[in-house]
Protein backbone atom coordinates (compact mmCIF):
# COMPACT_ATOMS: atom_id res chain seq x y z
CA UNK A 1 -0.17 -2.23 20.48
CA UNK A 2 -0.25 -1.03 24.35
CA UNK A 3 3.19 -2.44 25.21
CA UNK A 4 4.45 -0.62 21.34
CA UNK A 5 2.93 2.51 22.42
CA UNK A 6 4.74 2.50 25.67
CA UNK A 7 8.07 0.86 24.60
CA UNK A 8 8.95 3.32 21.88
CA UNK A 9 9.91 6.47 24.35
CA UNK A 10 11.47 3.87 26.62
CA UNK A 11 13.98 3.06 23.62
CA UNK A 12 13.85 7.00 21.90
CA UNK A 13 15.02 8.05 25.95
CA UNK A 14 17.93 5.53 25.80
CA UNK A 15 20.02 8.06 23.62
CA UNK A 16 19.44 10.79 26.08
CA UNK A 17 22.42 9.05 28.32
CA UNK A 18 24.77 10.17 25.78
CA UNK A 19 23.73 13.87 27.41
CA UNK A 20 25.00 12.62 30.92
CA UNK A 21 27.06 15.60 30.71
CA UNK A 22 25.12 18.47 29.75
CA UNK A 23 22.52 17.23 31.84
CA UNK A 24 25.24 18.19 34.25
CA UNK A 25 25.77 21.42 33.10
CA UNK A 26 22.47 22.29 32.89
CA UNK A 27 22.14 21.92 36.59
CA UNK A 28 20.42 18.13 37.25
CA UNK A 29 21.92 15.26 38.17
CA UNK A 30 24.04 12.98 35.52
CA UNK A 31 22.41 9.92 36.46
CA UNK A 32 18.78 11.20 35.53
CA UNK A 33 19.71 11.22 31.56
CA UNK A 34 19.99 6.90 32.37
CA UNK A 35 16.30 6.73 34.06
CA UNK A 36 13.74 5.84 30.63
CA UNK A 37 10.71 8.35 30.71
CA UNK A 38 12.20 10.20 33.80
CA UNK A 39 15.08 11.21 31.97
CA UNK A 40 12.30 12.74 28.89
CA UNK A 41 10.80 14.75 32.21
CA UNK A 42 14.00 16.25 32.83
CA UNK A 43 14.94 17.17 29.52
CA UNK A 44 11.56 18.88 28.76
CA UNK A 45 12.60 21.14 32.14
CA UNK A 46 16.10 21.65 30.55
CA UNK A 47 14.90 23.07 27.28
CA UNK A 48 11.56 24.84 29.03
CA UNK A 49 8.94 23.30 26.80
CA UNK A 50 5.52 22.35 28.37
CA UNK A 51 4.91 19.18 30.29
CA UNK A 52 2.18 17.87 27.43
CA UNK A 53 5.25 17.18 25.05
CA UNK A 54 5.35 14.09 26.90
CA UNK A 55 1.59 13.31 25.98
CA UNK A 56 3.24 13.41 22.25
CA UNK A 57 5.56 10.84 22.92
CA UNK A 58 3.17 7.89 23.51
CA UNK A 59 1.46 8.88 19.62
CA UNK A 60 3.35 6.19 17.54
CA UNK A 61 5.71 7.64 14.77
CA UNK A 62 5.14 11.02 15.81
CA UNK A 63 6.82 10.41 19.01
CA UNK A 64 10.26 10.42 17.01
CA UNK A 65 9.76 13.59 15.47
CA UNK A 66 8.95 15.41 19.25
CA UNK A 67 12.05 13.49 20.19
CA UNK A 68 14.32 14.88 16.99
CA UNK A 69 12.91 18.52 18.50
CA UNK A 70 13.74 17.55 22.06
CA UNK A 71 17.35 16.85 21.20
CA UNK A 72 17.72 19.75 18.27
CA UNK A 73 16.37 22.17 21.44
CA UNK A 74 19.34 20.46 24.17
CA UNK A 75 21.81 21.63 21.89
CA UNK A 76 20.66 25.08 21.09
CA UNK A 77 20.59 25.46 24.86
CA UNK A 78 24.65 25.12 24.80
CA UNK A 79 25.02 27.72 21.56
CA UNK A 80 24.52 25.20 18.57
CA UNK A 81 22.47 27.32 16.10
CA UNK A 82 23.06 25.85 12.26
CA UNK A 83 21.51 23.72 10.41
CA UNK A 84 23.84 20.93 10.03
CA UNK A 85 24.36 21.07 14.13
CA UNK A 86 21.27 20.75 14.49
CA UNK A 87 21.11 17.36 11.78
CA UNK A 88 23.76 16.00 13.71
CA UNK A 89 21.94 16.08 17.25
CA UNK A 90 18.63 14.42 15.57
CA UNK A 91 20.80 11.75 13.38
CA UNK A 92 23.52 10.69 15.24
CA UNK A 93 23.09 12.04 19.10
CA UNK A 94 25.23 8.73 20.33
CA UNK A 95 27.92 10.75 18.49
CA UNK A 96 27.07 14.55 18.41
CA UNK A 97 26.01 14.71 22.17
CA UNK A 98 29.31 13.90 24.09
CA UNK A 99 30.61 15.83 21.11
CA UNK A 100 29.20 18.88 22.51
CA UNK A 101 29.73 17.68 26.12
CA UNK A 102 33.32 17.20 25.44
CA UNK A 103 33.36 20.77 24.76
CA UNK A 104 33.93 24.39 26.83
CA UNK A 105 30.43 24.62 26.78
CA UNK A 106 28.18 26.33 29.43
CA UNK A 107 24.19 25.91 29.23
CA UNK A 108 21.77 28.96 28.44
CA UNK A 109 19.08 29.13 29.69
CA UNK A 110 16.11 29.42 26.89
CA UNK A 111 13.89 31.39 29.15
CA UNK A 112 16.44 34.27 29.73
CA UNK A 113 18.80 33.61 27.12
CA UNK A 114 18.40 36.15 23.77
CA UNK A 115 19.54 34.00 20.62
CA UNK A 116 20.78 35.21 17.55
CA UNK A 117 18.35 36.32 15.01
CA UNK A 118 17.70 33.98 12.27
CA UNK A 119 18.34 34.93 8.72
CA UNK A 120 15.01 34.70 6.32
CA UNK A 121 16.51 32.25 4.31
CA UNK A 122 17.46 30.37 6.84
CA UNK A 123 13.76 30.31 8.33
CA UNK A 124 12.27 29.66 5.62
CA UNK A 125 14.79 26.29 5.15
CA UNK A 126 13.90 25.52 8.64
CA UNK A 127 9.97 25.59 7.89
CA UNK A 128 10.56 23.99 4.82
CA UNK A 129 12.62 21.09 6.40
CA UNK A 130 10.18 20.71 9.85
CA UNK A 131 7.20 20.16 7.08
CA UNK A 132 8.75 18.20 5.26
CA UNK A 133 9.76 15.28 7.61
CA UNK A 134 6.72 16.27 9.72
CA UNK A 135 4.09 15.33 5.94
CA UNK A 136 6.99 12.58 5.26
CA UNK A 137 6.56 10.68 8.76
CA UNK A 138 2.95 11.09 8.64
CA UNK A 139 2.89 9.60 5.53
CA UNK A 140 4.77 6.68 5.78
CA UNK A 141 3.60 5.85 9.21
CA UNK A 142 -0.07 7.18 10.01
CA UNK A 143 -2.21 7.91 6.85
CA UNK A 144 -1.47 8.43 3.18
CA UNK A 145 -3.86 10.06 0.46
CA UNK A 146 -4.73 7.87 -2.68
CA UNK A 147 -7.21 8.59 -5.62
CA UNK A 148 -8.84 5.73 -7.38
CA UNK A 149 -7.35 5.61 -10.85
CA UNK A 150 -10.20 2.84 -12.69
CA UNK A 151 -13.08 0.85 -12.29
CA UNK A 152 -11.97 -1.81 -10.83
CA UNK A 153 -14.03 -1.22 -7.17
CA UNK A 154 -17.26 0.51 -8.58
CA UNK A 155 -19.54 0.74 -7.77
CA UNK A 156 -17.86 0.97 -4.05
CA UNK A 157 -15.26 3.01 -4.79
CA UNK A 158 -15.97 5.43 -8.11
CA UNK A 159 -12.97 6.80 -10.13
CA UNK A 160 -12.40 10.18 -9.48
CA UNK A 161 -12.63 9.14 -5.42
CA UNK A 162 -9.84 10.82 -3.02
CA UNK A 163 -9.70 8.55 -0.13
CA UNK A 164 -7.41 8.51 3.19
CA UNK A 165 -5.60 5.35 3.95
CA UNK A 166 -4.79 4.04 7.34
CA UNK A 167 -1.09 2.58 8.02
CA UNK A 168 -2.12 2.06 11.68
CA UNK A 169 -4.80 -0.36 10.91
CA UNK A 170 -3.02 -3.22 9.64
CA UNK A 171 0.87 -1.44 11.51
CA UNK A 172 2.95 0.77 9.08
CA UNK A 173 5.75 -0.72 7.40
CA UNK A 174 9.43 -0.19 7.53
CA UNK A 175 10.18 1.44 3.93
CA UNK A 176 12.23 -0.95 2.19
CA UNK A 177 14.16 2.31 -0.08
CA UNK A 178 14.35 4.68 2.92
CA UNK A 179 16.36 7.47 0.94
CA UNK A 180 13.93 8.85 -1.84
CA UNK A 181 12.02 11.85 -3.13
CA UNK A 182 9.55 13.10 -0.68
CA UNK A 183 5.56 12.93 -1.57
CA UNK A 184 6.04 10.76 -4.76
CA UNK A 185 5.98 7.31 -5.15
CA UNK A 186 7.87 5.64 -7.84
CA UNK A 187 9.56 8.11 -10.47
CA UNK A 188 10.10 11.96 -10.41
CA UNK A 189 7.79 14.06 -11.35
CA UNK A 190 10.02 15.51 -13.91
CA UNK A 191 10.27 11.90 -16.21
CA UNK A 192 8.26 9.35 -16.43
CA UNK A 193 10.98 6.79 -16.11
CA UNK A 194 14.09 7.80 -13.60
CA UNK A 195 13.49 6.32 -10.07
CA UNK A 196 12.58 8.71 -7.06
CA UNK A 197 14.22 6.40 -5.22
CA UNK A 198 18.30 5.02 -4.74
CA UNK A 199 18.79 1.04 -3.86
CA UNK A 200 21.79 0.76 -2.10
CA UNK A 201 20.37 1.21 1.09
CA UNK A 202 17.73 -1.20 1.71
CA UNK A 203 16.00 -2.34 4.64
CA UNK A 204 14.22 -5.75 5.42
CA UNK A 205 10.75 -6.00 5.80
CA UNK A 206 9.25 -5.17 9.37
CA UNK A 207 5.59 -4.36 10.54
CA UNK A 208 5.29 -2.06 13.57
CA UNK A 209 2.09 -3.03 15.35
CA UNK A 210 -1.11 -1.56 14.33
CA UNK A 211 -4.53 -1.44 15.39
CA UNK A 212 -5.43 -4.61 14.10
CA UNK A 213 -5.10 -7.33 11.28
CA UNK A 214 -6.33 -7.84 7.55
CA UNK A 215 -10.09 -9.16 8.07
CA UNK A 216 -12.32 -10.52 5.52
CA UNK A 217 -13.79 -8.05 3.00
CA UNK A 218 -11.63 -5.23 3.77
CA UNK A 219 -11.07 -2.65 1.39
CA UNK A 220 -6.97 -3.12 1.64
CA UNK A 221 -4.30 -1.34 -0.48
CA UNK A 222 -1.52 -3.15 -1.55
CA UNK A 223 1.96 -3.32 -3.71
CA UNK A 224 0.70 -4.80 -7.00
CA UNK A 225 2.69 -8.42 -6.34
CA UNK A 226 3.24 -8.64 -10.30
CA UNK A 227 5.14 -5.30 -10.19
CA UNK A 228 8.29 -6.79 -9.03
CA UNK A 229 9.87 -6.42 -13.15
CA UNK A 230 7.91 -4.30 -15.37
CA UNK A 231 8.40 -2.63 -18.69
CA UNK A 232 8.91 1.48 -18.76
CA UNK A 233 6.53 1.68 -21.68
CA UNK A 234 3.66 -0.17 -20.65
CA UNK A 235 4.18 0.24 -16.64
CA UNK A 236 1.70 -1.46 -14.81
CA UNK A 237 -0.77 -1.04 -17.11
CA UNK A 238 -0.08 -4.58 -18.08
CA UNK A 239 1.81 -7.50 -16.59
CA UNK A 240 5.29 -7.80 -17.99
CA UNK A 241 4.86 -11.83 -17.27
CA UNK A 242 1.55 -11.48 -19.31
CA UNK A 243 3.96 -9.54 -22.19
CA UNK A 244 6.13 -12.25 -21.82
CA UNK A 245 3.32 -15.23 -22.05
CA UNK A 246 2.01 -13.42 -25.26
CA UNK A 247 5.08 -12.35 -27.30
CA UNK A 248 8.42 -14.15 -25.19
CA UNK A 249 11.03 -13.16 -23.17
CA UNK A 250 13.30 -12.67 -25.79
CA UNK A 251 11.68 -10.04 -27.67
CA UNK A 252 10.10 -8.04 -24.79
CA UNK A 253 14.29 -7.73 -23.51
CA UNK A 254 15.11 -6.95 -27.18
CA UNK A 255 12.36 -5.12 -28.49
CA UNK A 256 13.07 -1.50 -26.76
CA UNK A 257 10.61 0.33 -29.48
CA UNK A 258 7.41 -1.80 -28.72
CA UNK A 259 8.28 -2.58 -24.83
CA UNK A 260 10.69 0.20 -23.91
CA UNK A 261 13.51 -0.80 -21.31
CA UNK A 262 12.58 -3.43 -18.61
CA UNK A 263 13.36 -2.56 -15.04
CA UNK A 264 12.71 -3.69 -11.23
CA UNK A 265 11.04 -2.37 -8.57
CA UNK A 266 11.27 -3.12 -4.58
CA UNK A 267 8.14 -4.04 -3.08
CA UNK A 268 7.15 -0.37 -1.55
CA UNK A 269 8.04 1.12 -5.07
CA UNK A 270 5.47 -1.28 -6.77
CA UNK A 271 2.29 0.25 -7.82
CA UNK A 272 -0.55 0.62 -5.11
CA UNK A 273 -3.44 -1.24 -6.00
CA UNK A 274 -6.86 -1.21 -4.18
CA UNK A 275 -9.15 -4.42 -4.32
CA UNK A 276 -11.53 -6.02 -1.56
CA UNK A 277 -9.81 -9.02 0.52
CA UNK A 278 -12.12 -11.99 -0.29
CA UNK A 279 -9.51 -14.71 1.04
CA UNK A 280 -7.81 -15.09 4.58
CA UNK A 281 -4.92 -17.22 4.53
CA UNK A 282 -6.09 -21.28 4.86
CA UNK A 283 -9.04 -20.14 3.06
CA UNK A 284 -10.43 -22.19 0.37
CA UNK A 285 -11.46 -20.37 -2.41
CA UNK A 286 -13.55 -21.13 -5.67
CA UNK A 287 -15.92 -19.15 -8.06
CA UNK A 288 -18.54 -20.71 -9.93
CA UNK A 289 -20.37 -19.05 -12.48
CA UNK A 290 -19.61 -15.90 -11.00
CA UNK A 291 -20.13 -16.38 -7.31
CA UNK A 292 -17.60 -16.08 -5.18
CA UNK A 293 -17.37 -19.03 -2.16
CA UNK A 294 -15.14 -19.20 0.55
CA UNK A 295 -14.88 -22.48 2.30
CA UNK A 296 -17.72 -23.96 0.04
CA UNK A 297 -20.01 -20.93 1.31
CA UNK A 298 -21.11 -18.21 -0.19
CA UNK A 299 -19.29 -15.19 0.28
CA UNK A 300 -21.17 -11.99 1.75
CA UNK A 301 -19.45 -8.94 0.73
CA UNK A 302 -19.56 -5.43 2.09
CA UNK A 303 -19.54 -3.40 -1.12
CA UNK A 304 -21.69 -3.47 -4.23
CA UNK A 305 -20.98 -6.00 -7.06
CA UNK A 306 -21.09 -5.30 -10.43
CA UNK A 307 -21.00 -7.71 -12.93
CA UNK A 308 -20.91 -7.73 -17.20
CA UNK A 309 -24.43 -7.81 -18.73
CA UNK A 310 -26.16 -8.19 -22.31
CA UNK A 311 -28.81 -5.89 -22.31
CA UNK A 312 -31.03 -7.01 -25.70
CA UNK A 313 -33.40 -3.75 -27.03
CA UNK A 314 -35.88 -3.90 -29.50
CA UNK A 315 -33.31 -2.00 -31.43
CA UNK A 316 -33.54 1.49 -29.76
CA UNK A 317 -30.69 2.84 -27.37
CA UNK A 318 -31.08 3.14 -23.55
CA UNK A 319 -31.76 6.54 -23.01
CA UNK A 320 -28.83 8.44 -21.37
CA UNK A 321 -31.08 10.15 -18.63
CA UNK A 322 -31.72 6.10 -17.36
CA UNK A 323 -27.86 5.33 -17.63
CA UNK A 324 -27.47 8.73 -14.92
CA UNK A 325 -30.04 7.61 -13.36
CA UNK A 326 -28.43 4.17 -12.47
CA UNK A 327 -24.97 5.41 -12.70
CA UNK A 328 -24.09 3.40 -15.61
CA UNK A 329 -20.24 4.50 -16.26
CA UNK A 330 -19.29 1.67 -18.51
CA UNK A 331 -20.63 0.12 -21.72
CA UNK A 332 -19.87 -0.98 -25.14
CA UNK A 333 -22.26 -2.11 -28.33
CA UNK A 334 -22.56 -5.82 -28.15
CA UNK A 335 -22.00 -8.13 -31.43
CA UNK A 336 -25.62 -8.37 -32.04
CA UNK A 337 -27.99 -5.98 -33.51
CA UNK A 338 -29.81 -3.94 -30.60
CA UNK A 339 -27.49 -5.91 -27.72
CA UNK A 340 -25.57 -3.59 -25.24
CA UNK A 341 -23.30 -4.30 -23.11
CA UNK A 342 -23.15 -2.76 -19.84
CA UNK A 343 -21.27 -3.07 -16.29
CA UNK A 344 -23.68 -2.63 -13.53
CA UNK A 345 -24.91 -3.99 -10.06
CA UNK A 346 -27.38 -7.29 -9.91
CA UNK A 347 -30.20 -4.34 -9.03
CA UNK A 348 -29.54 -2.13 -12.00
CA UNK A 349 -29.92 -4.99 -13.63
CA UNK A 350 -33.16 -5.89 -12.49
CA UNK A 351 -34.53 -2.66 -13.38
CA UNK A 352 -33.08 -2.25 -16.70
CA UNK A 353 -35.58 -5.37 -17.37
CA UNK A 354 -38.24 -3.14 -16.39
CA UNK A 355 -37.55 -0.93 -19.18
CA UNK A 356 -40.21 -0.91 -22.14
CA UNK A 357 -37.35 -1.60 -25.11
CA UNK A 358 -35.49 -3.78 -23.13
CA UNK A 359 -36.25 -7.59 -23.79
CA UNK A 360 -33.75 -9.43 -22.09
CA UNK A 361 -31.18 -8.85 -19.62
CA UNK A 362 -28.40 -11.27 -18.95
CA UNK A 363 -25.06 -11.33 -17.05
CA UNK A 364 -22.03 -12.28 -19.80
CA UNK A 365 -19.90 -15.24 -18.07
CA UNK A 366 -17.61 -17.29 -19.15
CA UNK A 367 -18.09 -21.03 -19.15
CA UNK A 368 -16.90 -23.87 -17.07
CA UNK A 369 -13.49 -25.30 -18.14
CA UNK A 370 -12.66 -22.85 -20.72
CA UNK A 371 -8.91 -21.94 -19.94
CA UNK A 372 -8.17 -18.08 -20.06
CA UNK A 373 -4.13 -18.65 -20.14
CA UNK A 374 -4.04 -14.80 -18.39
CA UNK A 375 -5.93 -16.31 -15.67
CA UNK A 376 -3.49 -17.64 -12.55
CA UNK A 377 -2.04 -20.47 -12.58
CA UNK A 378 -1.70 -19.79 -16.00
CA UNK A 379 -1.51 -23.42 -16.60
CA UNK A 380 -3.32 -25.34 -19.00
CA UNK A 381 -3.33 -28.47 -16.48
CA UNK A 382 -5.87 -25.59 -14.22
CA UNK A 383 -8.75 -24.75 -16.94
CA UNK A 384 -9.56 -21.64 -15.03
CA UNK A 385 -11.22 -18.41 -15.98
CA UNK A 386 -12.68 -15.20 -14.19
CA UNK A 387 -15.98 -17.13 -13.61
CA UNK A 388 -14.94 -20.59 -13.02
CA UNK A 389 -11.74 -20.84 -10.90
CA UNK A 390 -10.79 -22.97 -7.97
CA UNK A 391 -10.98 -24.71 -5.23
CA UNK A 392 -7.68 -22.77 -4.54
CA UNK A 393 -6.12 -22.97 -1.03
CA UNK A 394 -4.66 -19.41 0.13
CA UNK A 395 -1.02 -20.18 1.99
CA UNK A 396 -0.94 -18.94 5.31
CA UNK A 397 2.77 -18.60 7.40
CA UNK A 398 4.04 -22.18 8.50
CA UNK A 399 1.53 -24.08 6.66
CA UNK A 400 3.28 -26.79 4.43
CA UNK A 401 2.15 -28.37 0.92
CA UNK A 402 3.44 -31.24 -1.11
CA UNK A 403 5.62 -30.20 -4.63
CA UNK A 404 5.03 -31.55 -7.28
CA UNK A 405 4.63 -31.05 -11.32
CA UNK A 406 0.90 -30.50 -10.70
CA UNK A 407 1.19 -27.91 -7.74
CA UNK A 408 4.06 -26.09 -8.73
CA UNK A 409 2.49 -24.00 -11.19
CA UNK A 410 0.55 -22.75 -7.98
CA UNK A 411 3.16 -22.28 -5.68
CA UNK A 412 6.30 -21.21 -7.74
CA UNK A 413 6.25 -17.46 -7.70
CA UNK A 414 5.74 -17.51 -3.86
CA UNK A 415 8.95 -19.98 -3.57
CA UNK A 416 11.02 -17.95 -5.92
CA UNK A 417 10.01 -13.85 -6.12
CA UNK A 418 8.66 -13.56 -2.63
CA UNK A 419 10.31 -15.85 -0.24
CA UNK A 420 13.60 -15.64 -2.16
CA UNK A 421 14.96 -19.44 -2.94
CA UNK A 422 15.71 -20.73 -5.90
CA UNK A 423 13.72 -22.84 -7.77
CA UNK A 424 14.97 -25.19 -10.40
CA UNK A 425 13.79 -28.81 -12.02
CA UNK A 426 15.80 -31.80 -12.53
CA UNK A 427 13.41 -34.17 -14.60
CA UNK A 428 10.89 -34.94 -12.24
CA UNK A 429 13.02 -33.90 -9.12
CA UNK A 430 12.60 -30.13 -7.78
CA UNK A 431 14.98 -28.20 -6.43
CA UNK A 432 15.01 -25.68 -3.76
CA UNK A 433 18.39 -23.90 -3.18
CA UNK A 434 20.03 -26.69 -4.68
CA UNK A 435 18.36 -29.49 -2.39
CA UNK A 436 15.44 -32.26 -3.76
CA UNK A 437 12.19 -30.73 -2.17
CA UNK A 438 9.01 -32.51 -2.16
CA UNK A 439 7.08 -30.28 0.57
CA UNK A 440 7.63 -26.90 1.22
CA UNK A 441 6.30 -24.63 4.20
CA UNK A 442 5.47 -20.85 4.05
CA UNK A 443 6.98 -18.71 5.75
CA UNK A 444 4.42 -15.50 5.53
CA UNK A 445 0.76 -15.30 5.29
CA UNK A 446 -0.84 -14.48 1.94
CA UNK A 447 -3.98 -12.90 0.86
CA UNK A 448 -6.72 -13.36 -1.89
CA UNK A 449 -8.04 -9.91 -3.70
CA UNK A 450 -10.64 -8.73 -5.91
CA UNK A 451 -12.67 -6.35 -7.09
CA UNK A 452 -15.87 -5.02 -6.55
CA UNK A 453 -16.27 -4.73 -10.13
CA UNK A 454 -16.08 -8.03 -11.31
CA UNK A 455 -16.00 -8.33 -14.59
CA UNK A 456 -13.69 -5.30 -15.15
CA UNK A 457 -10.80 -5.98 -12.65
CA UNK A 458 -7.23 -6.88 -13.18
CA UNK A 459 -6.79 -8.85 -9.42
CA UNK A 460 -5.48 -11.99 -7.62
CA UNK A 461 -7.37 -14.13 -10.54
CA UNK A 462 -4.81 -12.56 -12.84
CA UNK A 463 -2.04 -12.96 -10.59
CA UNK A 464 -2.42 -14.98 -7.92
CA UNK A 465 -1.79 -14.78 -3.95
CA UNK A 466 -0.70 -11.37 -2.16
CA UNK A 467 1.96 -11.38 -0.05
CA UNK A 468 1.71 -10.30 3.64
CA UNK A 469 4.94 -7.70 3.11
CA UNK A 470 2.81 -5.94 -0.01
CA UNK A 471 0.17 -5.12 2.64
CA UNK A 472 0.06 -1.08 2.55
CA UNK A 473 -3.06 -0.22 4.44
CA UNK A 474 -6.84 -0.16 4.83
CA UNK A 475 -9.17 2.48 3.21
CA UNK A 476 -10.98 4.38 5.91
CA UNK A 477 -12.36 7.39 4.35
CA UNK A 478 -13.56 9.47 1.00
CA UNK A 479 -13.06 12.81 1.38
CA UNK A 480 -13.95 14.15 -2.14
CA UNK A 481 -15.48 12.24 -5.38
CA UNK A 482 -14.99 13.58 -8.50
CA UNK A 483 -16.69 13.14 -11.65
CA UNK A 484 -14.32 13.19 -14.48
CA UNK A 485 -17.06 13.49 -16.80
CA UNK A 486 -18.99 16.48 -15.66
CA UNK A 487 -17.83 20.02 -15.62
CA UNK A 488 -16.76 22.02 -12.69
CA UNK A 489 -20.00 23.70 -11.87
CA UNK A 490 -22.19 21.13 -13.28
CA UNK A 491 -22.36 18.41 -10.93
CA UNK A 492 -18.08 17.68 -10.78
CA UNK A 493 -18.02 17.33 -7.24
CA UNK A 494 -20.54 14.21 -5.95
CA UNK A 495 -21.64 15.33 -2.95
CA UNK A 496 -22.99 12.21 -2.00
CA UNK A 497 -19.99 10.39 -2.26
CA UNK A 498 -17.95 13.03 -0.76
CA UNK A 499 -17.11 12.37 3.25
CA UNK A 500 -17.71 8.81 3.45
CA UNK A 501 -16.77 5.85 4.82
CA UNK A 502 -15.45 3.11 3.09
CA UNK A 503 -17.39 -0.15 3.53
């Protein structure tokens, strides 16, 4: 991180050679727009701006903003005023500088110099633009807001919570669609269907360095991996591959009323999804009866759990001033009379057996080798469900696993939709890009996720590993939790969930 810090004005200063020239005219020696760092110190005396602009240039991501400034102010100083002058010496200063050196320019000095009065329309534009990038680099780079749309972390993370999200922790991302709408994600927010984003200019995948890596039981934000193809109507609400296990291909291509047109997404277009990272790559990871084990231990996690749980009465409600009490958000009538059904931490639990009309409290699993076809592999050969499922062994970058018709299933998606071959079966032979494969070795890390809330979470048990280039960021802090439920001066804000950190 050190040596990224430090490297990044080394390469920004590189461009400032192209200024050789007006580095002469301003009065300094050519040769001292070639010296990295030096040739920053120079410039900052060319344009008079303070010394502590070079403090900015060792903040990562920032840094190239300060610089855009820094070369946007070195033109100004030899009469370059509009806007798209001013574009051209941030974009393309290999080009724009000896442009302007070429010409019968002489420097003005900013300190004495009295430039022409801007125009309000043409300050507000300039305000408009600087905030713009300035929210947009920020953004992408440093920290992004989210709000937590469902259930799926309670009782950790509550719907209605508006949380900050670190890039730096894990190391921003390159955008893969750099040209798009700023501040929204997938679609503008005049439709709910056209893209906010074009596709033909991509970029590869790249991680700057960060502060750190994924760790075990992070709270980690992520491109929902199953997001790749996705039908307009139902969005990410549900899978398209689970539309497509339950009704075909055929008719969820065909049938535009029911499933509305099918489209793609690039991997920082998918939807953000927020879930707890239970599994490191090389992990081994199995649940039995609802308990979560990594490496045949079991797994200590940071949040709170909450599970399903038949909650028999002697046929009278719970009252609703115990549900607020406990902070019991979701629950159903169960099939029998007096059962209810309610989501709710292992404690809750515990109390609700306390309760004078309650006569038996028990957590709703499923059992042992009873094949939920929505749960990954979605393979009848792996009778897994959201209770029972494993020993599964997460893929980590250059580790290397034998193919065949049993472990396919498993590894197929990550072959195919995230590392790009081709996959195809000839009778009992497999095929990768055309060639018989019988092992095949990873070439990124992958990740395990789930939620807090375990019984009410769509995660990796649905659909499988997470890929290392879905990684978004880590959830730091909560500024504000709302309560959807409650009305704006009775009790909407929960002030103690508000300014938090998330564990």
């Amino acid at each position: 991180m050190i040596t990224f810090v430090l490297l990044v004005p080394a390469l920004l200063s590189i461009f400032n050679v192209f200024a050789w020239k007006l580095y002469e005219k301003a009065g300094f020696k050519g040769w001292m727009s070639a010296v990295p760092y030096y040739n920053l110190f120079i410039l900052l005396k060319i344009i008079k701006k303070p010394w502590w602009w070079l403090a900015l240039m060792i903040v990562p991501f920032l840094n190239i903003f300060v610089y855009w400034l820094m070369l946007i102010e070195l033109v100004r100083c030899f009469g370059k005023e509009d806007f798209h002058q001013h574009l051209a010496a941030a974009a393309i200063p290999y080009i724009y500088l000896p442009r302007v050196a070429s010409q019968n320019l002489n420097y003005l000095d900013p300190a004495t110099t009295v430039r022409p009065k801007k125009s309000q329309m043409r300050e507000w534009l300039d305000a408009i633009v600087f905030a713009v990038v300035a929210a947009s680099i920020i953004r992408m780079f440093l920290f992004e807001a989210y709000t937590i749309p469902t259930s799926s972390m309670e009782k950790s993370l509550l719907v209605g919570d508006f949380l900050f999200v670190s890039k730096m922790s894990y190391g921003p991302r390159l955008p893969n669609t750099p040209i798009a709408f700023p501040f929204v994600h997938h679609t503008l927010p005049w439709s709910e269907t056209a893209k906010s984003y074009v596709e033909w200019v991509k970029w590869p995948y790249y991680r700057f360095p960060g502060f750190g890596h994924v760790k075990r039981n992070d709270a980690v934000v992520f491109n929902y991996p199953d997001g790749d193809t996705l039908s307009l109507k139902f969005q990410s609400n549900v899978s398209y591959y689970q539309l497509v296990r339950q009704y075909g291909r055929d008719r969820v291509w065909t049938d535009k009323r029911n499933f509305g047109e099918i489209t793609s997404r690039p991997v920082d277009k998918r939807e953000n999804y927020i879930k707890r990272c239970v599994g490191m790559p090389g992990d081994v990871i199995e649940i039995r009866n609802a308990g979560l084990y990594v490496n045949g231990q079991p797994n200590p996690t940071q949040g709170e759990l909450q599970f399903r749980y038949s909650v028999m009465t002697d046929g009278s409600p719970v009252n609703q001033r115990v549900l607020e009490k406990y902070n019991i958000t979701e629950g159903r009538l169960g099939l029998q009379t007096g059962e209810f059904i309610f989501w709710t931490t292992p404690e809750t639990a515990e109390a609700l057996r306390q309760l004078p009309n309650v006569k038996k409290v028990e957590i709703v699993t499923e059992n042992p080798g009873e094949w939920n076809p929505d749960i990954f592999p979605h393979d009848v050969r792996y009778p897994w469900n959201v209770d029972n499922f494993g020993p599964l062994t997460i893929p980590a970058k250059g580790m290397t696993v034998e193919l065949n018709n049993t472990t396919l299933p498993l590894y197929s998606r990550i072959i195919t939709a995230y590392e790009g071959h081709e996959l195809a079966l000839d009778g009992d032979r497999i095929l990768i890009d055309g060639k018989e494969a019988s092992s095949y070795t990873f070439a990124q890390n992958y990740y395990w996720m789930m939620g807090d809330n375990r019984h009410n979470s769509a995660d990796s048990r649905y659909w499988g590993f997470v890929p290392e280039d879905h990684i978004v960021g880590k959830a730091v802090f909560v500024w504000l939790s709302l309560d959807k439920n409650k009305p704006l001066f009775g009790g909407k804000i929960r002030w103690n969930k508000s300014l938090r950190f998330v564990k």
